[in-house]
PDB file of N, CA and C in Angstrom:
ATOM      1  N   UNK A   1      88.177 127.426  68.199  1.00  0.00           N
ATOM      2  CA  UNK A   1      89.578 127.195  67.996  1.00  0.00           C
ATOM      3  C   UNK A   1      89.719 126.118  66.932  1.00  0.00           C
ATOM      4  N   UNK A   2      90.379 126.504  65.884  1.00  0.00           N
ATOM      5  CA  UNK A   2      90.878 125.412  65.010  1.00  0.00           C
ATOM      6  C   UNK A   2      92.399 125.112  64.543  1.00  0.00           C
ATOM      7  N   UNK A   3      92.352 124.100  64.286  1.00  0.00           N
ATOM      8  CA  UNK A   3      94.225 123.761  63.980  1.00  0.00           C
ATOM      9  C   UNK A   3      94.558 123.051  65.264  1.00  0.00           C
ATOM     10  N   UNK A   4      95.324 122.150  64.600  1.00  0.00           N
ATOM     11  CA  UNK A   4      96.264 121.303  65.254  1.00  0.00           C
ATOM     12  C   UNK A   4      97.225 121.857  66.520  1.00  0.00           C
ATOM     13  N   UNK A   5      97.670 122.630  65.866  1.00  0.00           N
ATOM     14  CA  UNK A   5      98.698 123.978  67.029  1.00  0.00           C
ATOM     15  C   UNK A   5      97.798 124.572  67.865  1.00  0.00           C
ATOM     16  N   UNK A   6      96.873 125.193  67.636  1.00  0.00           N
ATOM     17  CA  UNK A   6      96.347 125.738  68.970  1.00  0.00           C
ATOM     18  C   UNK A   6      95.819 124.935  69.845  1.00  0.00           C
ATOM     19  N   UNK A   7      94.985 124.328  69.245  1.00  0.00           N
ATOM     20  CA  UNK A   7      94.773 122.755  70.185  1.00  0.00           C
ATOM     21  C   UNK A   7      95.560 122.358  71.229  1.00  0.00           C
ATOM     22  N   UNK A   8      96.987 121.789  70.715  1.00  0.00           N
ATOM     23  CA  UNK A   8      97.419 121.449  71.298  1.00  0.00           C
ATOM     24  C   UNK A   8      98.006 122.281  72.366  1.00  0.00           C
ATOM     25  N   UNK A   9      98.823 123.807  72.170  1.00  0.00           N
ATOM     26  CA  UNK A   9      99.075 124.675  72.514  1.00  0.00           C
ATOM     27  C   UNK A   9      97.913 124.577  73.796  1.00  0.00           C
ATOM     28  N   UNK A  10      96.621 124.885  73.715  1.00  0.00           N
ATOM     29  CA  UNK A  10      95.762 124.489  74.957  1.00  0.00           C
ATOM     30  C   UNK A  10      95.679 124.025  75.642  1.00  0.00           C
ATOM     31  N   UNK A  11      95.975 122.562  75.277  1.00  0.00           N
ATOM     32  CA  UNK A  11      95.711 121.079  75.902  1.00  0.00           C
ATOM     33  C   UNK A  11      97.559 121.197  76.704  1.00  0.00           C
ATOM     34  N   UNK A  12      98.169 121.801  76.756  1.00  0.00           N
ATOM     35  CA  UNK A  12      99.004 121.815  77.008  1.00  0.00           C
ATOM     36  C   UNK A  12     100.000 122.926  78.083  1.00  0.00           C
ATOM     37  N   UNK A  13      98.982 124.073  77.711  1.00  0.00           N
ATOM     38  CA  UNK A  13      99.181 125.250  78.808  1.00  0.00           C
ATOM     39  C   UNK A  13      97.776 124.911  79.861  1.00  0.00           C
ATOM     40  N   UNK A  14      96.625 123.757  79.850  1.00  0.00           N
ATOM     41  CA  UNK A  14      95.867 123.766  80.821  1.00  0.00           C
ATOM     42  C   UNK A  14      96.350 122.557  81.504  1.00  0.00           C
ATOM     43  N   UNK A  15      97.200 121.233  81.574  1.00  0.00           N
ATOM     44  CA  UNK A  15      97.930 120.679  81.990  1.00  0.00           C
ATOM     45  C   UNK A  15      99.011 120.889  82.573  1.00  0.00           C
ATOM     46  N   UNK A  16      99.941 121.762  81.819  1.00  0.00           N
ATOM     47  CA  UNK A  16     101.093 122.468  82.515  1.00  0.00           C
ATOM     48  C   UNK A  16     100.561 123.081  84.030  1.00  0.00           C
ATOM     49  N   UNK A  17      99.535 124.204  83.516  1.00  0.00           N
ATOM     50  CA  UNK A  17      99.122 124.496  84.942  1.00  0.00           C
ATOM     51  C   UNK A  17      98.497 123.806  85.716  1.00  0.00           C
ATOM     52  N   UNK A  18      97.658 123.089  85.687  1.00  0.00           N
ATOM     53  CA  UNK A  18      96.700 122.101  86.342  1.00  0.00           C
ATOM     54  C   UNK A  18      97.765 120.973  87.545  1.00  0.00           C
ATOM     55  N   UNK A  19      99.244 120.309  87.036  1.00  0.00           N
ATOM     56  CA  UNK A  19     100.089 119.903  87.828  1.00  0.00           C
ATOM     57  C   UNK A  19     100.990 120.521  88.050  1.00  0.00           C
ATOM     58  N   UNK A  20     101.404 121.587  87.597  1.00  0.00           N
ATOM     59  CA  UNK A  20     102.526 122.926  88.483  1.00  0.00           C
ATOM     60  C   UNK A  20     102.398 122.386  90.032  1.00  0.00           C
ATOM     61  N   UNK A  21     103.476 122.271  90.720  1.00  0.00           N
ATOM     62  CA  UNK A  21     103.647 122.555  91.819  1.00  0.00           C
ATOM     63  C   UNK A  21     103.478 123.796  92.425  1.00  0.00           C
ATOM     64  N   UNK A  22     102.678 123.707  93.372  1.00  0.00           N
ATOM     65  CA  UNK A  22     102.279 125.368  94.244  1.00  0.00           C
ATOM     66  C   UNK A  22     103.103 125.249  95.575  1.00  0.00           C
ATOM     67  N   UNK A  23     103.707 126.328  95.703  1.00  0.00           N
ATOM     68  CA  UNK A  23     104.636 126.591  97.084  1.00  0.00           C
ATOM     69  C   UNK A  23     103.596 127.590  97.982  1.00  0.00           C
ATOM     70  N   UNK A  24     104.053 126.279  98.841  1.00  0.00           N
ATOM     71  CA  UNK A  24     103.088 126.254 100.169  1.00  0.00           C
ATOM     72  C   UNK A  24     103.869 126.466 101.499  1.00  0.00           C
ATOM     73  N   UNK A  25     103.301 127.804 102.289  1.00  0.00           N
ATOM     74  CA  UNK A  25     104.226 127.896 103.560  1.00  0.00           C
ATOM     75  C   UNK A  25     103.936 127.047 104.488  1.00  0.00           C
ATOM     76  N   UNK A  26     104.985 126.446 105.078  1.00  0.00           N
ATOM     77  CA  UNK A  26     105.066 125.272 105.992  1.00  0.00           C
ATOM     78  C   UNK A  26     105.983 125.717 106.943  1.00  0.00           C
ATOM     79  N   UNK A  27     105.257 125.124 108.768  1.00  0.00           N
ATOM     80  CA  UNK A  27     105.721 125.980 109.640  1.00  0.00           C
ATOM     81  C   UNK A  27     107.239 124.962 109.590  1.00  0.00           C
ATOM     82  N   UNK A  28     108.249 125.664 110.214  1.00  0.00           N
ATOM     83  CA  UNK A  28     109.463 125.543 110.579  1.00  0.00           C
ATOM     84  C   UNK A  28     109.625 124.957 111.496  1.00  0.00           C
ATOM     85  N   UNK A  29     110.188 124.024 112.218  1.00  0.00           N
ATOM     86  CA  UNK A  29     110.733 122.885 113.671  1.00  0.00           C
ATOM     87  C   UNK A  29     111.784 122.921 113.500  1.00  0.00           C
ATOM     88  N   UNK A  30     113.244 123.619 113.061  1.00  0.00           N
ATOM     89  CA  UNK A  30     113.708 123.891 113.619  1.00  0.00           C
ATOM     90  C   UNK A  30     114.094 124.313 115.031  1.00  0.00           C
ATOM     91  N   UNK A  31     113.276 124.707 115.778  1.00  0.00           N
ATOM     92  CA  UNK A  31     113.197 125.963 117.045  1.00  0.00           C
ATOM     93  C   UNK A  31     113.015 125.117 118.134  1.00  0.00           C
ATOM     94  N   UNK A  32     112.328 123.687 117.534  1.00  0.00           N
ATOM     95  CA  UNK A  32     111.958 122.727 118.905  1.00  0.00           C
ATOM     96  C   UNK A  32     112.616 121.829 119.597  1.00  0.00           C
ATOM     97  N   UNK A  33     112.751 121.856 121.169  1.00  0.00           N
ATOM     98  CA  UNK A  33     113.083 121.150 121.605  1.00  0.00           C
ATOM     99  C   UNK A  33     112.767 119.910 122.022  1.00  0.00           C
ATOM    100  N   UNK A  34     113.021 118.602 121.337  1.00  0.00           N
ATOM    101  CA  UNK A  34     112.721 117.541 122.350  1.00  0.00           C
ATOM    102  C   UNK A  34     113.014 116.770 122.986  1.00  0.00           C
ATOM    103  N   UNK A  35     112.377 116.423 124.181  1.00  0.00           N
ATOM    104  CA  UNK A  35     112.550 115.618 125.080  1.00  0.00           C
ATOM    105  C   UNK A  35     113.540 114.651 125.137  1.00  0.00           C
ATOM    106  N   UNK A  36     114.237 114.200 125.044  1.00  0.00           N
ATOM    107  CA  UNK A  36     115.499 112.735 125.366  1.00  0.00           C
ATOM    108  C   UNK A  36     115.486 111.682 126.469  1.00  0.00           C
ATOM    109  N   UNK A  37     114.926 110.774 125.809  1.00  0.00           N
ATOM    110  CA  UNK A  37     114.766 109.722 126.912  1.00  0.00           C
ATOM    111  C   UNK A  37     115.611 108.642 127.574  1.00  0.00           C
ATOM    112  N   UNK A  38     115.862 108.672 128.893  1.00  0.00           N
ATOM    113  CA  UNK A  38     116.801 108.524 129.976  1.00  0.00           C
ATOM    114  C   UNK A  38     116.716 106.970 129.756  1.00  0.00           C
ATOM    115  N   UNK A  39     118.014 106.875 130.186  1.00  0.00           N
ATOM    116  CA  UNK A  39     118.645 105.060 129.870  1.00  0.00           C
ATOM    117  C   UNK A  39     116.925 104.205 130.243  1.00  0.00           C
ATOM    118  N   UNK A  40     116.555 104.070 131.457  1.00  0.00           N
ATOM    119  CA  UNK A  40     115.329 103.964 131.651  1.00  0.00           C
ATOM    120  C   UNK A  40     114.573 103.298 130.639  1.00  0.00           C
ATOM    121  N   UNK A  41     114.037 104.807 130.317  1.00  0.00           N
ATOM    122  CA  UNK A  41     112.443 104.889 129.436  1.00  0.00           C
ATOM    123  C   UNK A  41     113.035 104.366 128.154  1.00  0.00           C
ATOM    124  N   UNK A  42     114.515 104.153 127.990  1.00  0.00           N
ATOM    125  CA  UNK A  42     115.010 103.590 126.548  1.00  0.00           C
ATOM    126  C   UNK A  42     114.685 101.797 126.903  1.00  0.00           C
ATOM    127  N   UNK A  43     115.260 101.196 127.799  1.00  0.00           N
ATOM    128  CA  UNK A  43     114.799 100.115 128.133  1.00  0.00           C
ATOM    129  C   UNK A  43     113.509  99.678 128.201  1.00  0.00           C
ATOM    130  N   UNK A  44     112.866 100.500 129.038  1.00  0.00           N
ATOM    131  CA  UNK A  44     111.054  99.602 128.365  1.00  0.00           C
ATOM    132  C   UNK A  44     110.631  99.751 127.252  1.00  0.00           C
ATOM    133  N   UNK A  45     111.650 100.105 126.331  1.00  0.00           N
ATOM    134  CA  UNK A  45     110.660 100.357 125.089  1.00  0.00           C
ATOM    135  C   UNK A  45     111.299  98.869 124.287  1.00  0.00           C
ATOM    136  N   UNK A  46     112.833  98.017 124.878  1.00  0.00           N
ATOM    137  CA  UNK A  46     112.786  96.888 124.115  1.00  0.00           C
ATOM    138  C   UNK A  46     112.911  95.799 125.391  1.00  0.00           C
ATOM    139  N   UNK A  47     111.328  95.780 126.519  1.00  0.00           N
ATOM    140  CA  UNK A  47     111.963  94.907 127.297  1.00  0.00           C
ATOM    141  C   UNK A  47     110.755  93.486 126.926  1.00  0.00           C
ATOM    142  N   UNK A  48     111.005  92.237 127.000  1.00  0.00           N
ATOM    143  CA  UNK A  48     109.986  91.457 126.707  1.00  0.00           C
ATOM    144  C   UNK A  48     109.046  91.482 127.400  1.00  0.00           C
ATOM    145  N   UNK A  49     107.364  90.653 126.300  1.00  0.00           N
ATOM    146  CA  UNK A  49     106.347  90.866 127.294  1.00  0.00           C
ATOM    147  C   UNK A  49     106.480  89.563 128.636  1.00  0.00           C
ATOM    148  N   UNK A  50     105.193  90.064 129.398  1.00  0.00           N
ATOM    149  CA  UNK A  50     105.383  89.015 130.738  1.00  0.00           C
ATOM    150  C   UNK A  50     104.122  88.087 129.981  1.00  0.00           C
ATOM    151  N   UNK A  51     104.576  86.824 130.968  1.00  0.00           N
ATOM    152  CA  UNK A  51     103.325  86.134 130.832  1.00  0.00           C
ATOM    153  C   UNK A  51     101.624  86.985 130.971  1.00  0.00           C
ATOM    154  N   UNK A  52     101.563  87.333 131.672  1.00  0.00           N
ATOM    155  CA  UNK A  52     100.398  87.988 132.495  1.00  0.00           C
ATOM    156  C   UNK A  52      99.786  89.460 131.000  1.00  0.00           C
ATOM    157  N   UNK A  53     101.006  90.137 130.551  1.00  0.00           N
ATOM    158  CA  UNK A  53     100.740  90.945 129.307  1.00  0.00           C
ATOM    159  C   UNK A  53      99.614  89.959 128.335  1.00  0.00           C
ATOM    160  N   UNK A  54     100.695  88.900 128.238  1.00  0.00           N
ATOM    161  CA  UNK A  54      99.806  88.253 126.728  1.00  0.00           C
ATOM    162  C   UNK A  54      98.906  87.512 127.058  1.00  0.00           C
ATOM    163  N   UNK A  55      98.723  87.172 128.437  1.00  0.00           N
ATOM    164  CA  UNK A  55      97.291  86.676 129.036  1.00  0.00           C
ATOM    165  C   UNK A  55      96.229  87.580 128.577  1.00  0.00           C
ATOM    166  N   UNK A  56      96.546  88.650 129.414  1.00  0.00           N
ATOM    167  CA  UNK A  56      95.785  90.151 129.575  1.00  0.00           C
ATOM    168  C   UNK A  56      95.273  90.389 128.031  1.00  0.00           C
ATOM    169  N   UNK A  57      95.746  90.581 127.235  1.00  0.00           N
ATOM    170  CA  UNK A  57      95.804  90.840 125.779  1.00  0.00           C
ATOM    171  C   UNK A  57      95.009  89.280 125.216  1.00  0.00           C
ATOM    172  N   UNK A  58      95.420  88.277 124.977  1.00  0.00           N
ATOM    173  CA  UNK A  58      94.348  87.114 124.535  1.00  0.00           C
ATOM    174  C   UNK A  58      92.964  87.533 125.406  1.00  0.00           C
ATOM    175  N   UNK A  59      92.541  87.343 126.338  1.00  0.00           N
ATOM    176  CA  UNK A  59      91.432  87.704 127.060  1.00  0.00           C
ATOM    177  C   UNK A  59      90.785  88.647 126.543  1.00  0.00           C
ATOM    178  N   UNK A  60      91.642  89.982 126.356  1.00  0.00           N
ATOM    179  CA  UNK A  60      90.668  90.742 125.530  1.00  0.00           C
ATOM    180  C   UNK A  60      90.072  90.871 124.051  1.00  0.00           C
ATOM    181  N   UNK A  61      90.410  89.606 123.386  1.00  0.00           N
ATOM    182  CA  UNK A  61      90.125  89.693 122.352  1.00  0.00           C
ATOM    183  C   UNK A  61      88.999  88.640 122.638  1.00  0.00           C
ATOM    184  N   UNK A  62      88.081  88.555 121.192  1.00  0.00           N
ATOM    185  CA  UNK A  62      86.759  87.949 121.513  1.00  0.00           C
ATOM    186  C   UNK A  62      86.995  86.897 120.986  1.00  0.00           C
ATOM    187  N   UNK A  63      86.267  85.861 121.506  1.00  0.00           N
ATOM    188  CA  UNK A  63      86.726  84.520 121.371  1.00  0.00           C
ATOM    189  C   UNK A  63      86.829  83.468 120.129  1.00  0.00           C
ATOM    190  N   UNK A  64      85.836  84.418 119.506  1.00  0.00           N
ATOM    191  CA  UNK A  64      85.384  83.820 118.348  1.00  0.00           C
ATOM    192  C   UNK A  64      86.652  84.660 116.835  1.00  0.00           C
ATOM    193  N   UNK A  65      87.238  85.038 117.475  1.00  0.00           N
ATOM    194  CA  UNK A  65      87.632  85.652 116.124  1.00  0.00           C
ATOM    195  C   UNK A  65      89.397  84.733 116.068  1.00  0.00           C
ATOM    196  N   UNK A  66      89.415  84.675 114.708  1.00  0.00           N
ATOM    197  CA  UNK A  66      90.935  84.022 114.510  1.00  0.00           C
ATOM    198  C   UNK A  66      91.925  84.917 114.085  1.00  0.00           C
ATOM    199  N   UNK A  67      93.525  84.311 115.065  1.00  0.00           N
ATOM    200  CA  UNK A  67      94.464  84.864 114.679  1.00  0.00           C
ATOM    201  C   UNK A  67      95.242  85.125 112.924  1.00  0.00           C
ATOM    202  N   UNK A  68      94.288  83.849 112.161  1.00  0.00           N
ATOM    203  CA  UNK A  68      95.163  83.828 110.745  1.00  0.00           C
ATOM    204  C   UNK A  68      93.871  82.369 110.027  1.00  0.00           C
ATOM    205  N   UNK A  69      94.639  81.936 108.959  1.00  0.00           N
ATOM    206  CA  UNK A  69      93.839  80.844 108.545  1.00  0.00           C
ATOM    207  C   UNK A  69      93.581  79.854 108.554  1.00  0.00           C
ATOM    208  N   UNK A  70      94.565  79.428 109.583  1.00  0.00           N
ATOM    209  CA  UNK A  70      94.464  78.323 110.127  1.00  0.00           C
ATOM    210  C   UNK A  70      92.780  77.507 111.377  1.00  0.00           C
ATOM    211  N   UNK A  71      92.054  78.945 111.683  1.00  0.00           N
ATOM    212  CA  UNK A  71      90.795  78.636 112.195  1.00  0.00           C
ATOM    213  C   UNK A  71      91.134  78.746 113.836  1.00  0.00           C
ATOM    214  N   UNK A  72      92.138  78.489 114.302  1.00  0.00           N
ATOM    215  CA  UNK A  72      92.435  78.627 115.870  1.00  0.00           C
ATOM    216  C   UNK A  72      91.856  79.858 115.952  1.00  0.00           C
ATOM    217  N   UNK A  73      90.596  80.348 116.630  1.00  0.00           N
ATOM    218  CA  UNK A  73      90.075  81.242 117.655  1.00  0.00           C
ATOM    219  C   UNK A  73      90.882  81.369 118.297  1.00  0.00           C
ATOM    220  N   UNK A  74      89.943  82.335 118.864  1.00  0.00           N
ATOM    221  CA  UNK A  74      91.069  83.321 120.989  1.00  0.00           C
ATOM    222  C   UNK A  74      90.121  82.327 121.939  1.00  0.00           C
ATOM    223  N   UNK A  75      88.798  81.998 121.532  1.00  0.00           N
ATOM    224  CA  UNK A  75      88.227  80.442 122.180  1.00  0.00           C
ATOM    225  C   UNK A  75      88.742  79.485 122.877  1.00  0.00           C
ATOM    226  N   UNK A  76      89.530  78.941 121.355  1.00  0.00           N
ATOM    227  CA  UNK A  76      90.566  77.833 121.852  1.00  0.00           C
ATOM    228  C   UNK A  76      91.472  78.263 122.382  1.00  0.00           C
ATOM    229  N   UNK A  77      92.166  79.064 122.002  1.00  0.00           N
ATOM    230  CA  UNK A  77      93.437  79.194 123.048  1.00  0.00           C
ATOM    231  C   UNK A  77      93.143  79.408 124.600  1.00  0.00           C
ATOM    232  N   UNK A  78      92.156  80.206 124.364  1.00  0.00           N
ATOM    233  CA  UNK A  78      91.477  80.267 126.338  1.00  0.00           C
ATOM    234  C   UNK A  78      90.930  79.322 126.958  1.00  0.00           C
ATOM    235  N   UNK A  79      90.503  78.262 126.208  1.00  0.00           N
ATOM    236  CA  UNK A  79      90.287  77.261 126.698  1.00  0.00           C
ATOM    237  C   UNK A  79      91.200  76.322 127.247  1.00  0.00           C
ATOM    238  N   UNK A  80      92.280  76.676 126.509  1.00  0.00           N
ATOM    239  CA  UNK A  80      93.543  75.382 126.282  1.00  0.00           C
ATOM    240  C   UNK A  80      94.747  76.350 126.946  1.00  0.00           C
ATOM    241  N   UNK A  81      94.054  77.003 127.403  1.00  0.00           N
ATOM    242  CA  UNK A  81      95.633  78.086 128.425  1.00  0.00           C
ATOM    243  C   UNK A  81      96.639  77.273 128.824  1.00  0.00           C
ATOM    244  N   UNK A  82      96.042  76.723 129.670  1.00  0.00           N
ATOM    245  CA  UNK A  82      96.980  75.940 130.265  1.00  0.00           C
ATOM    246  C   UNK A  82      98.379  75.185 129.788  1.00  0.00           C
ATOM    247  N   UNK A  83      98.025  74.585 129.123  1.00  0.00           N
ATOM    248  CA  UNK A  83      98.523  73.849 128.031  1.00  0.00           C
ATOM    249  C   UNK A  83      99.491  74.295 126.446  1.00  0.00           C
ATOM    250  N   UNK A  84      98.722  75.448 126.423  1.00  0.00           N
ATOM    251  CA  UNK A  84      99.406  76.177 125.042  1.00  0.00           C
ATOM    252  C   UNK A  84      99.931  77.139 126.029  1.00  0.00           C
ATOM    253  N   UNK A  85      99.958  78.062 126.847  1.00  0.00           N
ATOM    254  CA  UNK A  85     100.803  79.245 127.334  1.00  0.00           C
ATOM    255  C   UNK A  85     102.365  79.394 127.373  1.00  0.00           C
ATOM    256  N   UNK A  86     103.282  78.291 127.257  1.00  0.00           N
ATOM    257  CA  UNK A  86     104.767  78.141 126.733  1.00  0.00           C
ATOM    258  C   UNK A  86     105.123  78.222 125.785  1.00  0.00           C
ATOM    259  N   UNK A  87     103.922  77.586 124.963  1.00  0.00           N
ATOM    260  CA  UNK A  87     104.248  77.873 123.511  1.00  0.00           C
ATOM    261  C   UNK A  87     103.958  79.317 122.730  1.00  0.00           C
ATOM    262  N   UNK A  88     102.662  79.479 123.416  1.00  0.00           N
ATOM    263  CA  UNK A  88     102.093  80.898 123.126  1.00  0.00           C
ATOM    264  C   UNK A  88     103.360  82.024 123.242  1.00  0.00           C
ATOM    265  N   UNK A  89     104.048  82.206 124.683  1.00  0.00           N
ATOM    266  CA  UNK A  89     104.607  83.282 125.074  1.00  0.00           C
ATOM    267  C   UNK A  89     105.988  82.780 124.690  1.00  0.00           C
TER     268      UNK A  89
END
């Protein structure tokens, strides 16, 4: 191939096609029904945690690892429960 025009003409019908959008069948949800959740199950989803949650939850994290950069471990705070748990929760 030579010339400027066909060249480009090339470089230009193998791009065109190369990002063409391809239509793709995708299933429909329309048809589905879901579930609706009762005054209830709407409430525990914004009720606060308990003490005993964020106990439960510090405990399981390992002791040695820190919340941010400040260097406070899950160590210290389990060590210092007592003491930090008002402030904590």
């Amino acid at each position: 191939m030579e010339g400027v025009q066909p060249v480009r003409q090339v470089v230009f019908t193998y791009f065109k096609n190369h990002f063409i959008s391809q239509r793709v069948a995708r299933p429909n949800v329309g048809n589905l029904q879901f579930k609706i959740l009762s005054r209830a199950e709407m409430s525990n989803l914004t009720k606060h945690f308990s003490m005993e949650e964020i106990k439960a939850a510090e405990w399981g994290c390992d002791s040695f690892k820190s919340l941010g950069p400040d260097g406070i471990n899950f160590g210290f705070i389990k060590n210092f429960w007592i003491e930090m748990k008002d402030d904590i929760v």
